[in-house]
N, C-alpha and C. Protein backbone atom coordinates (compact mmCIF):
# COMPACT_ATOMS: atom_id res chain seq x y z
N UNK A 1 89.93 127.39 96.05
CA UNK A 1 90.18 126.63 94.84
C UNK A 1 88.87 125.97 94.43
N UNK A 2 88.52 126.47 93.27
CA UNK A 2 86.96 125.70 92.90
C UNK A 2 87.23 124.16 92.49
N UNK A 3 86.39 123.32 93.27
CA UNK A 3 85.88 121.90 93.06
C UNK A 3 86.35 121.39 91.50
N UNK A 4 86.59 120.99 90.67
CA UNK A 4 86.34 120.74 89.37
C UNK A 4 84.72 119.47 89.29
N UNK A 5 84.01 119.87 88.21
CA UNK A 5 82.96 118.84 88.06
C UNK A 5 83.26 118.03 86.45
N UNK A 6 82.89 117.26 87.24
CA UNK A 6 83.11 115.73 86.22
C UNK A 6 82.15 115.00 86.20
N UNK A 7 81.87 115.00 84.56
CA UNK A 7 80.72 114.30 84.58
C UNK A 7 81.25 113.42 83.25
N UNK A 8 79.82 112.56 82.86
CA UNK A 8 80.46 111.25 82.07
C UNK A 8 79.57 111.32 80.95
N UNK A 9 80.03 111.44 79.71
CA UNK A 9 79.39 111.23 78.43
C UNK A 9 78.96 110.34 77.48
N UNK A 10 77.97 109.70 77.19
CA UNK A 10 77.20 108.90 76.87
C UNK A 10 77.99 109.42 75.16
N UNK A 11 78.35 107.88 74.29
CA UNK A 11 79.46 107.77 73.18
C UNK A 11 78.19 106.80 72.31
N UNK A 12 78.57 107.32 71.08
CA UNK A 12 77.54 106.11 70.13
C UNK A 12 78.33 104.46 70.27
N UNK A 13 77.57 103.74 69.43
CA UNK A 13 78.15 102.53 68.86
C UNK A 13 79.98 102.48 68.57
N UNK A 14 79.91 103.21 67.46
CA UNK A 14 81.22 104.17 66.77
C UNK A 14 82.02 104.30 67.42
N UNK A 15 81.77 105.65 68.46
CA UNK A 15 82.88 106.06 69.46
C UNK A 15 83.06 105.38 70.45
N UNK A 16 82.54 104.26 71.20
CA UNK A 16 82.26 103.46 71.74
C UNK A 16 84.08 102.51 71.32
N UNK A 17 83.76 102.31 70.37
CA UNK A 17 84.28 101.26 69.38
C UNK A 17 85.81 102.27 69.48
N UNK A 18 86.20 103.36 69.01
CA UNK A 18 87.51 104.41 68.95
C UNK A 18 87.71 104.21 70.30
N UNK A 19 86.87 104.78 70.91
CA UNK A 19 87.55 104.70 72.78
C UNK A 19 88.53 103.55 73.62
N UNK A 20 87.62 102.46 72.95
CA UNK A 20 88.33 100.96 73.46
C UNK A 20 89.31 101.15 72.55
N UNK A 21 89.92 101.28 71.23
CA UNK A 21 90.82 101.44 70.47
C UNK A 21 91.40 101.89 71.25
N UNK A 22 91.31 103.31 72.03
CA UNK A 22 92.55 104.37 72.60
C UNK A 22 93.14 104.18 73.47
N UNK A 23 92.40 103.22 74.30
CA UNK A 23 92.17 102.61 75.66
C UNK A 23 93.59 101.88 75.48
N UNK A 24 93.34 100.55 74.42
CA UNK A 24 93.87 99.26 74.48
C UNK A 24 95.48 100.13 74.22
N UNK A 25 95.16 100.82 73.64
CA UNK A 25 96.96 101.91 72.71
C UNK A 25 97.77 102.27 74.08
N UNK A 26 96.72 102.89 74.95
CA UNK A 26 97.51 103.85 75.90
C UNK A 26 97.75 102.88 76.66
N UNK A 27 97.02 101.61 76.73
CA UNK A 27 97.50 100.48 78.38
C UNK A 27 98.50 100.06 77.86
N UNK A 28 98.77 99.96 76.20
CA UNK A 28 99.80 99.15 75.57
C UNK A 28 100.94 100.10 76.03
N UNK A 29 100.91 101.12 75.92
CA UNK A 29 102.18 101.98 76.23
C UNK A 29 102.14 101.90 77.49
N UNK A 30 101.30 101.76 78.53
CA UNK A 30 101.70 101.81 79.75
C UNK A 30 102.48 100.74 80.49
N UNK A 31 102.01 99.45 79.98
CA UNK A 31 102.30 98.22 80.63
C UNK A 31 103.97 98.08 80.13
N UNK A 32 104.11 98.58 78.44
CA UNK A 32 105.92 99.05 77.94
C UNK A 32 106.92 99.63 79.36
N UNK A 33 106.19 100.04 80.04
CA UNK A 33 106.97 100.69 80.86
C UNK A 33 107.13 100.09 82.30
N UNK A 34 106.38 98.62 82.19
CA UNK A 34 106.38 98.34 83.70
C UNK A 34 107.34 96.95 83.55
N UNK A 35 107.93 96.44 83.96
CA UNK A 35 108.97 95.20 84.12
C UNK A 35 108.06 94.19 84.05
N UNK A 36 108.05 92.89 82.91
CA UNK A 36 107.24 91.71 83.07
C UNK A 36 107.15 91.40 83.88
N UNK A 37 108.07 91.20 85.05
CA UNK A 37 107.71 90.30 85.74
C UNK A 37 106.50 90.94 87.09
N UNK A 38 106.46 92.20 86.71
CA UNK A 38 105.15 92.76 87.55
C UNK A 38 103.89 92.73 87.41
N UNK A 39 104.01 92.91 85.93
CA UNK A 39 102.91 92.58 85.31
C UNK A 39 102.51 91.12 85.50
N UNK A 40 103.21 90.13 85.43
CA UNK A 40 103.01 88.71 85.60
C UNK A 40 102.31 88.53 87.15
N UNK A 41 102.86 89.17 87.82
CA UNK A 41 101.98 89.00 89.66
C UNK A 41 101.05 89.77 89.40
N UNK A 42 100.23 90.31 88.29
CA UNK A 42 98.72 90.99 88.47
C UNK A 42 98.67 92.33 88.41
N UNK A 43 99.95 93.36 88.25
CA UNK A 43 99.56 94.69 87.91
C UNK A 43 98.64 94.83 86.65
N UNK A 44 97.51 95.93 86.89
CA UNK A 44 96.71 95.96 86.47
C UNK A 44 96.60 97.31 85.65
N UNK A 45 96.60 97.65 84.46
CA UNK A 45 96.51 99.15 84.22
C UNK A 45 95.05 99.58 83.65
N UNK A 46 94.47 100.67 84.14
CA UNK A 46 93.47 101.21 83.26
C UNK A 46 93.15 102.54 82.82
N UNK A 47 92.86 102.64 81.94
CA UNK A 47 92.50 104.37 81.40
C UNK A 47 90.66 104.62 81.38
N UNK A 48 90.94 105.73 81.48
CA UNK A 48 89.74 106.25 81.07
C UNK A 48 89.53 107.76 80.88
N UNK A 49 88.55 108.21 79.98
CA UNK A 49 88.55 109.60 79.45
C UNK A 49 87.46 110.34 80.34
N UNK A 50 87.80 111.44 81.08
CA UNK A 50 86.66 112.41 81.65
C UNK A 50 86.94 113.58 81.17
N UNK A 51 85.49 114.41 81.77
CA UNK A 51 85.16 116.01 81.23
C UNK A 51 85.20 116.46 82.23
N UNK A 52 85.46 117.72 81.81
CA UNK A 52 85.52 118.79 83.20
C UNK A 52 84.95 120.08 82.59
N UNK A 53 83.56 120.64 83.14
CA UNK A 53 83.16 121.57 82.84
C UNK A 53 83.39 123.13 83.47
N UNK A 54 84.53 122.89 84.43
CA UNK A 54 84.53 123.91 85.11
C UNK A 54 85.46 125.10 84.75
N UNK A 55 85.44 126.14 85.00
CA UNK A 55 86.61 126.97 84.85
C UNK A 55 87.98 126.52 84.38
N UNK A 56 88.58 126.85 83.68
CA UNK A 56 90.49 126.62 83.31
C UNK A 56 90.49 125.06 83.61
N UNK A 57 89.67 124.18 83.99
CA UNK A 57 89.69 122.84 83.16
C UNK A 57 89.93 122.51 81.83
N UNK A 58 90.71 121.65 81.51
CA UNK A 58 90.70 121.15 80.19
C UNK A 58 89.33 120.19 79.82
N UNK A 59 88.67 120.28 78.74
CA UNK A 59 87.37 120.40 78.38
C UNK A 59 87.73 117.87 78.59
N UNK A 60 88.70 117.69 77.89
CA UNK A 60 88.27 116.24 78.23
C UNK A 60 90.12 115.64 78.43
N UNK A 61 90.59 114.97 79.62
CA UNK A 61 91.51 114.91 79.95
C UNK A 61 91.85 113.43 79.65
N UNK A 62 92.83 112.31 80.07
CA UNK A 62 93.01 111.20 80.44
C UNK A 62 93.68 110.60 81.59
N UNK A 63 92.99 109.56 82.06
CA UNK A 63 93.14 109.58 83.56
C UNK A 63 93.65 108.04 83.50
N UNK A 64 95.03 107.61 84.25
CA UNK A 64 95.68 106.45 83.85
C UNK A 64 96.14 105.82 85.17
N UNK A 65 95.54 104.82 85.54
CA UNK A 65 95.82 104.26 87.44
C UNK A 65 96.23 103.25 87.12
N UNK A 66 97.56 102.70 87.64
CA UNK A 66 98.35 101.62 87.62
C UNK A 66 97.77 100.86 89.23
N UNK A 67 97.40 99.73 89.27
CA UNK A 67 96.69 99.01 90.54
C UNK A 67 98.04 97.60 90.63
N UNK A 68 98.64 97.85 91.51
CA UNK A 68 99.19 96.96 91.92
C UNK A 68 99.26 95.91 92.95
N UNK A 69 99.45 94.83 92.64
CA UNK A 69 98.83 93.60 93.15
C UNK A 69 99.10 93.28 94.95
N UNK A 70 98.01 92.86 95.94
CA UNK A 70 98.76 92.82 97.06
C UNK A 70 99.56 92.26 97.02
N UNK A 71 100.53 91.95 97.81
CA UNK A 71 101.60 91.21 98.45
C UNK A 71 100.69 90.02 99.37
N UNK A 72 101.43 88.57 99.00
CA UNK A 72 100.49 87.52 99.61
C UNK A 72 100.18 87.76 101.13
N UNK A 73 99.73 87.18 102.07
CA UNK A 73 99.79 87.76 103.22
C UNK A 73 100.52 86.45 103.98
N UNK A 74 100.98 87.25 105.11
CA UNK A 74 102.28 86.44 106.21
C UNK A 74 101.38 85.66 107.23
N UNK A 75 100.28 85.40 106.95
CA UNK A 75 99.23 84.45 107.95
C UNK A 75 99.61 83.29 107.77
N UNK A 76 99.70 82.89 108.53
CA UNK A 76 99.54 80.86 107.93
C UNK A 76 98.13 79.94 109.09
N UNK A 77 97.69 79.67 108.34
CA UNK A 77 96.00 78.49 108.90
C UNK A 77 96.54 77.61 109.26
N UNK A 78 95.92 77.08 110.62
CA UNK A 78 96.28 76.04 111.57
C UNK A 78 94.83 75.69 111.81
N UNK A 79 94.83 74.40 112.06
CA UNK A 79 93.82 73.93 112.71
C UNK A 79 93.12 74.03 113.91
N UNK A 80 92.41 74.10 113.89
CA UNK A 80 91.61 75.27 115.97
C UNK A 80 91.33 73.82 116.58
N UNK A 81 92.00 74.20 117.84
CA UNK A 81 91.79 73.26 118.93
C UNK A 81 90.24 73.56 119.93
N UNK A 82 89.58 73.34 119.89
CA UNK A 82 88.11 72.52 120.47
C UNK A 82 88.23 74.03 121.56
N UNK A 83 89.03 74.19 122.36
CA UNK A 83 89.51 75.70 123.59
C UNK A 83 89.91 76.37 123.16
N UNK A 84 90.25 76.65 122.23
CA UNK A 84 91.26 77.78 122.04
C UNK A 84 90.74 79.03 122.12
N UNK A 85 90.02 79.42 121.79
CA UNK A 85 89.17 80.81 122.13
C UNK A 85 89.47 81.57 121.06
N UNK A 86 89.75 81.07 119.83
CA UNK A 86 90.61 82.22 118.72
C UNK A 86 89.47 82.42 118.44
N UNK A 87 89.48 83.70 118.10
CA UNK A 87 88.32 84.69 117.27
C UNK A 87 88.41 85.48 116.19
N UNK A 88 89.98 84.61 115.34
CA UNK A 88 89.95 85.15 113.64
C UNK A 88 89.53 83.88 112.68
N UNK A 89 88.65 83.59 112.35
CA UNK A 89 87.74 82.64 111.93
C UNK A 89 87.81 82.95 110.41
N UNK A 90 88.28 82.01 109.83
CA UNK A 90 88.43 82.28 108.03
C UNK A 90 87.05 81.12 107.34
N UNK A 91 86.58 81.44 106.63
CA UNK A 91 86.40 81.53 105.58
C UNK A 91 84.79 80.92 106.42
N UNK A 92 83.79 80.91 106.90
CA UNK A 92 82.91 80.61 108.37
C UNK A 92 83.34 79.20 108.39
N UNK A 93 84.38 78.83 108.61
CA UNK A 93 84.93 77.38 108.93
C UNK A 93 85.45 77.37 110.27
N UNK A 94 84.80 77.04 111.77
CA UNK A 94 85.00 77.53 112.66
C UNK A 94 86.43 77.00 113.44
N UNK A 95 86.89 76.21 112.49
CA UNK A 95 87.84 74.75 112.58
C UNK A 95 89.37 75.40 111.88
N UNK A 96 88.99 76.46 111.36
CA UNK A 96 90.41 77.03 110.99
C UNK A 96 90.70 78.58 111.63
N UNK A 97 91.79 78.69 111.72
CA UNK A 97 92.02 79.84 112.07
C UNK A 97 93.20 80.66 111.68
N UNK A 98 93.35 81.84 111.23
CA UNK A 98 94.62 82.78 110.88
C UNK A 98 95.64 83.06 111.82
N UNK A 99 96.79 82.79 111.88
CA UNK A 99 97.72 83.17 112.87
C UNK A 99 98.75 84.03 112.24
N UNK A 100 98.78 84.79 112.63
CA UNK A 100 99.99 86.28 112.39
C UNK A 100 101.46 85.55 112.45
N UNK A 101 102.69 85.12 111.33
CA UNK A 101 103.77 84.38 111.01
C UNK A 101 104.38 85.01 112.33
N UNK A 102 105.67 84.30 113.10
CA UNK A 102 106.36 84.79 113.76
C UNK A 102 106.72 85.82 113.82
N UNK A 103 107.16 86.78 114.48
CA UNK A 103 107.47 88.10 115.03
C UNK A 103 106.89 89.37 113.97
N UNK A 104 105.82 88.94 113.39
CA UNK A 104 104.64 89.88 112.99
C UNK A 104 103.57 90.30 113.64
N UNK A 105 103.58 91.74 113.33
CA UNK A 105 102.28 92.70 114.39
C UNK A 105 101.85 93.50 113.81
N UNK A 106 100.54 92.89 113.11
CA UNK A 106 99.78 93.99 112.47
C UNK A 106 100.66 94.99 111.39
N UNK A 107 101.59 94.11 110.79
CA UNK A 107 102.55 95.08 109.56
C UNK A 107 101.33 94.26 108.64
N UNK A 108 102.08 95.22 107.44
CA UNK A 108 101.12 95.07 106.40
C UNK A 108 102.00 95.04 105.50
N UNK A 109 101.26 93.94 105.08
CA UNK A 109 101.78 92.90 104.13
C UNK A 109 102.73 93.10 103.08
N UNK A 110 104.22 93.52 102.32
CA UNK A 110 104.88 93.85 101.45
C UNK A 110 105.61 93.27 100.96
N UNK A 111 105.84 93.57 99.54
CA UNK A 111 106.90 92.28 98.56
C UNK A 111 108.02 92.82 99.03
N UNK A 112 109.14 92.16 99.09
CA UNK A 112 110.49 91.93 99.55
C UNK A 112 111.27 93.83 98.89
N UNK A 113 111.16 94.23 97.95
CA UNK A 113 111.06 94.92 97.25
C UNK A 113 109.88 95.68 95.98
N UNK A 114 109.93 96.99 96.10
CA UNK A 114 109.19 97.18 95.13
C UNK A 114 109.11 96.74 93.93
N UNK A 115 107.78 96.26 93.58
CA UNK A 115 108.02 95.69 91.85
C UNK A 115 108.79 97.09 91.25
N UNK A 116 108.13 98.24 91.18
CA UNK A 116 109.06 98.92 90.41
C UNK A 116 109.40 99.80 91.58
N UNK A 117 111.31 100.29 91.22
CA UNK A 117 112.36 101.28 92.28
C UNK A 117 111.47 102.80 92.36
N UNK A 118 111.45 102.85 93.89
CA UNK A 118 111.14 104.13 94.20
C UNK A 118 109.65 104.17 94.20
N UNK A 119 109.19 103.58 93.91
CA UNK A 119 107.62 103.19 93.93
C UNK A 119 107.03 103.04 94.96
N UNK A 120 106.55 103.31 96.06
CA UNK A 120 105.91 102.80 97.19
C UNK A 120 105.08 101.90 97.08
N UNK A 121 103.98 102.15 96.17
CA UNK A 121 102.62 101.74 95.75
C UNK A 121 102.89 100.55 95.80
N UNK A 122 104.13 100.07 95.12
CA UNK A 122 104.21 99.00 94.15
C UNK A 122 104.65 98.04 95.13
N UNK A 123 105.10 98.38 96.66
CA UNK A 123 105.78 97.41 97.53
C UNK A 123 104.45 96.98 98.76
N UNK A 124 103.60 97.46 98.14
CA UNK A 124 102.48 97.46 98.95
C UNK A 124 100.57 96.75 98.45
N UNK A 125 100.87 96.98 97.26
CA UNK A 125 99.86 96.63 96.67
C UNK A 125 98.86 97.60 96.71
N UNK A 126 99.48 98.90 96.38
CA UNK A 126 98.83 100.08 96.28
C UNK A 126 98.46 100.70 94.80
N UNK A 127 97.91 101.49 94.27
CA UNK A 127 98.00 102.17 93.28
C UNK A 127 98.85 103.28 92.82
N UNK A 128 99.22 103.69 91.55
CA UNK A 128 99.76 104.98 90.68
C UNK A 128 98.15 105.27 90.43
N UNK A 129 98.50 107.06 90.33
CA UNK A 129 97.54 107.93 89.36
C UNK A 129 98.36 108.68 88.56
N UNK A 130 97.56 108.86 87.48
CA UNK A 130 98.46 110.08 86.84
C UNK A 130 97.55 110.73 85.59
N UNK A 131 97.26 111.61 85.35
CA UNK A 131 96.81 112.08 84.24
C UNK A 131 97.64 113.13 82.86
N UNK A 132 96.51 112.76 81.93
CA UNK A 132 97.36 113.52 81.13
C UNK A 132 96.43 114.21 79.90
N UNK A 133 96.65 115.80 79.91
CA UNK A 133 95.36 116.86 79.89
C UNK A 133 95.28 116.79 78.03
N UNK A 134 94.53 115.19 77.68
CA UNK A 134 95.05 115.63 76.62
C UNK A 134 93.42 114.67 76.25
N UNK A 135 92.41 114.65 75.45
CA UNK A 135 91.52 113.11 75.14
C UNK A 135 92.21 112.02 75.11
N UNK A 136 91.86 110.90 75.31
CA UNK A 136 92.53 110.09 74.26
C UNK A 136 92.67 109.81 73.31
N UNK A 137 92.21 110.05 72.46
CA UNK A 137 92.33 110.34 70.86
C UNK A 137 93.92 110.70 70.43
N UNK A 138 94.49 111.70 71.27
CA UNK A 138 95.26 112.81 71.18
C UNK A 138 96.67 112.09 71.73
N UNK A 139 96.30 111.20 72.56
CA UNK A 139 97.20 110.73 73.45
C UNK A 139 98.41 110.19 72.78
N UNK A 140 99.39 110.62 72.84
CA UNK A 140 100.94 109.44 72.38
C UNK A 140 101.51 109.11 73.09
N UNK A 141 102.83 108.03 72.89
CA UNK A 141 103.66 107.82 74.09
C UNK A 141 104.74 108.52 74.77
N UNK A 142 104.93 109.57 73.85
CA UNK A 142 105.75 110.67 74.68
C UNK A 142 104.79 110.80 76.12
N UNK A 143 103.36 111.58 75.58
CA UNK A 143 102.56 111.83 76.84
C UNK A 143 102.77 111.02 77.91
N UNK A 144 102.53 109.71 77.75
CA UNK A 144 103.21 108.59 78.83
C UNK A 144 104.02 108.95 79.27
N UNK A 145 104.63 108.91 78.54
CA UNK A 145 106.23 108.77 79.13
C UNK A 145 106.56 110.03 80.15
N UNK A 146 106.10 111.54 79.58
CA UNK A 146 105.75 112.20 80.00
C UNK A 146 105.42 112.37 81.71
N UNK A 147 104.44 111.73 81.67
CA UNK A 147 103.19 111.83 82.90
C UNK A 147 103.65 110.61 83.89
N UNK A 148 104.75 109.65 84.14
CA UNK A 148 105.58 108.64 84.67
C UNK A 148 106.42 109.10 84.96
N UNK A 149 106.83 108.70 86.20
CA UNK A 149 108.03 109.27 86.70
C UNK A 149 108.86 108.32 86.70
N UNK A 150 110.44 108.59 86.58
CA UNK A 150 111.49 107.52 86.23
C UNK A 150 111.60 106.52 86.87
N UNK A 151 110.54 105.65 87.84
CA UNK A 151 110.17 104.56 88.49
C UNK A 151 110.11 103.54 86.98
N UNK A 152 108.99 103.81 86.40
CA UNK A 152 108.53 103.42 85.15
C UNK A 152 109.53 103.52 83.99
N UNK A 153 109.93 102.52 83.30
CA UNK A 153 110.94 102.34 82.47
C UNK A 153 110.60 103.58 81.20
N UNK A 154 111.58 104.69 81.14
CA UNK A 154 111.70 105.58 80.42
C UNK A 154 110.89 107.16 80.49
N UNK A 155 109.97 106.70 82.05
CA UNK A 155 109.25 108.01 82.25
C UNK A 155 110.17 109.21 82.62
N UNK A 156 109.57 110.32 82.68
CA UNK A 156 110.53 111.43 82.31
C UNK A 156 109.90 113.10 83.69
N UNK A 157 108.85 112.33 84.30
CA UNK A 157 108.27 112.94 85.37
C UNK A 157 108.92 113.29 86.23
N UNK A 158 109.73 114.30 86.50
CA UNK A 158 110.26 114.70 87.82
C UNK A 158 109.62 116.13 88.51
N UNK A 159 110.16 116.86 89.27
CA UNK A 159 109.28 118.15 90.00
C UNK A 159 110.41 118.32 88.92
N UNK A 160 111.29 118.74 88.75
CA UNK A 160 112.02 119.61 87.93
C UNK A 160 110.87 119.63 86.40
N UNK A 161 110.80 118.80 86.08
CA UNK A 161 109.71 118.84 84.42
C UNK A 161 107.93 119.59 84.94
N UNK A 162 108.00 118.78 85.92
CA UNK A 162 106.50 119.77 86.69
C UNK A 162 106.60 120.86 86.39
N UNK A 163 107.58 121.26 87.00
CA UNK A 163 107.33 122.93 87.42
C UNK A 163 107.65 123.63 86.07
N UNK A 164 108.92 123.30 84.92
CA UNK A 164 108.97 123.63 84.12
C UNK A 164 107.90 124.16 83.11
N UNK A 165 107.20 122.82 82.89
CA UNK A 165 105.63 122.67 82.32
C UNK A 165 104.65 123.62 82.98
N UNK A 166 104.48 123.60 84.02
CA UNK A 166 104.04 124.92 84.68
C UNK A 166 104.32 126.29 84.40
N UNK A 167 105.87 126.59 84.66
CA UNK A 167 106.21 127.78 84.25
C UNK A 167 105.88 128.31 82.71
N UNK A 168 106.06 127.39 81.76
CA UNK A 168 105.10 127.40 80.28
C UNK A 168 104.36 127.45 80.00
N UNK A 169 103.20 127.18 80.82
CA UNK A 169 101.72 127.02 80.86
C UNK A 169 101.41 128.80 81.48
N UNK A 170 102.15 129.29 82.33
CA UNK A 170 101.93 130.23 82.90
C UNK A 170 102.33 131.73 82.32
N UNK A 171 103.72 131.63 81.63
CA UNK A 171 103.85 132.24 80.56
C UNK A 171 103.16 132.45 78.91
N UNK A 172 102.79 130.96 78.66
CA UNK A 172 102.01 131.67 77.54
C UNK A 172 100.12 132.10 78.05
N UNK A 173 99.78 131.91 79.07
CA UNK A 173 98.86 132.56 79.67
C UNK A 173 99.12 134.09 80.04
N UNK A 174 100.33 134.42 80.36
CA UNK A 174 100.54 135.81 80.31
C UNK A 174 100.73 136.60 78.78
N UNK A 175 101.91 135.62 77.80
CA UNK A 175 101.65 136.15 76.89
C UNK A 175 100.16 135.83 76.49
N UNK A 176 99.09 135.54 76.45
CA UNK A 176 97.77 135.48 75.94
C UNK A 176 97.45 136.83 75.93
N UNK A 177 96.96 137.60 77.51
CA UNK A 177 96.58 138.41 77.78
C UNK A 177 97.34 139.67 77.70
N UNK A 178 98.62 139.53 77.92
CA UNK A 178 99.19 140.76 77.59
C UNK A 178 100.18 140.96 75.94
N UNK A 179 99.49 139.91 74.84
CA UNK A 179 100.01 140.26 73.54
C UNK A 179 101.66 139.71 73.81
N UNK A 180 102.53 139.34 72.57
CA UNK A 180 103.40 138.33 72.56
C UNK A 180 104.85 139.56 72.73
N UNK A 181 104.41 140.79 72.55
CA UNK A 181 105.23 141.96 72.46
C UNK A 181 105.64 142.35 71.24
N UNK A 182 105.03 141.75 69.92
CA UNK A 182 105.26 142.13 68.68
C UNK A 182 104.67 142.94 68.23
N UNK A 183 104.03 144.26 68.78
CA UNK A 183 103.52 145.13 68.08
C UNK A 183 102.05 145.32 68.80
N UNK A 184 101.82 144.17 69.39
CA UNK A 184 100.47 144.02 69.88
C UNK A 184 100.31 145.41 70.97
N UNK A 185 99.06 145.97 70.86
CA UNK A 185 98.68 146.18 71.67
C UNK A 185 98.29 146.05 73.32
N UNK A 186 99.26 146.32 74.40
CA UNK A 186 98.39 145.78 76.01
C UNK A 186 97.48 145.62 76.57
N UNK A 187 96.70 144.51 76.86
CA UNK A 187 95.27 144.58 76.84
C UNK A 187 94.84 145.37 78.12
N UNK A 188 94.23 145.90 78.55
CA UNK A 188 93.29 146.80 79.28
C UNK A 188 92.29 146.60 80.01
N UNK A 189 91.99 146.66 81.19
CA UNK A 189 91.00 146.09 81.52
C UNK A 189 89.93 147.01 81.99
């Protein structure tokens, strides 16, 4: 499977100026889809537009990562006793120290529930990726909606729509090369 290469294109004043436009459109549709009150603990959304010069790449795509916020952590700071020998030392204050909450071991750290259902990311303070093979220019909120899976309020992403989209993509690549069957000629190689 060849590498894809990605590289980054230098935009005037102008396009500069459209991009942040497309930007602010597509986070607006993205954040539509996430529950306030997630957004309120610090989910973070961002877009951005890349190129791909390689083979059966799409020439400029959009690339959309939902960053979700850690979960506070279950430590609680106590004051260090003069012996104690602790050797998790916060902040170089040699006088405080982190202690792991009762019957915690090295778990990592998670909100009670996912901000959003079915989400892993989201119970962890992990990220979403998702792209969508389109500029941003081009971009609407179907596409969103699209490229989200029904975690996200109204996304429409399942393997069933994957593969569909696939199987379409793959068929009119066959009809490309072998003519639509209207008369066309079979191409030859």
């Amino acid at each position: 499977v060849p590498i894809p290469i990605i590289t980054t294109t230098m935009f005037s004043a102008n396009e500069n100026i459209l991009l942040r436009q497309h930007k602010r459109r597509i986070i607006q549709y993205v954040e539509s889809t996430i529950p306030e009150s997630a957004l309120d603990l610090g989910t973070t959304v961002m877009v951005m537009q890349v190129s791909c010069q390689s083979p059966g790449c799409v020439p400029l795509e959009t690339c959309v990562t939902v960053v979700f916020p850690r979960p506070p952590s279950k430590k609680k700071k106590k004051l260090k006793r003069p012996n104690s020998g602790a050797t998790n030392v916060t902040n170089n204050n040699p006088n405080i120290e982190e202690t792991p909450a009762e019957n915690e071991k090295d778990e990592i750290p998670s909100f009670p529930e996912p901000l959003l259902p079915n989400l892993p990311e989201s119970q962890t303070g992990g990220s979403f990726k998702t792209r969508i093979l389109k500029p941003l220019s081009e971009v609407t909120m179907d596409d969103v909606l699209d490229s989200l899976p029904p975690s996200f309020e109204g996304g429409r992403r399942t393997w069933e729509s994957v593969c569909m989209k696939a199987r379409d993509v793959i068929f009119a690549q066959i009809g490309q090369i072998m003519g639509n069957g209207e008369g066309d000629e079979v191409a030859s190689e």
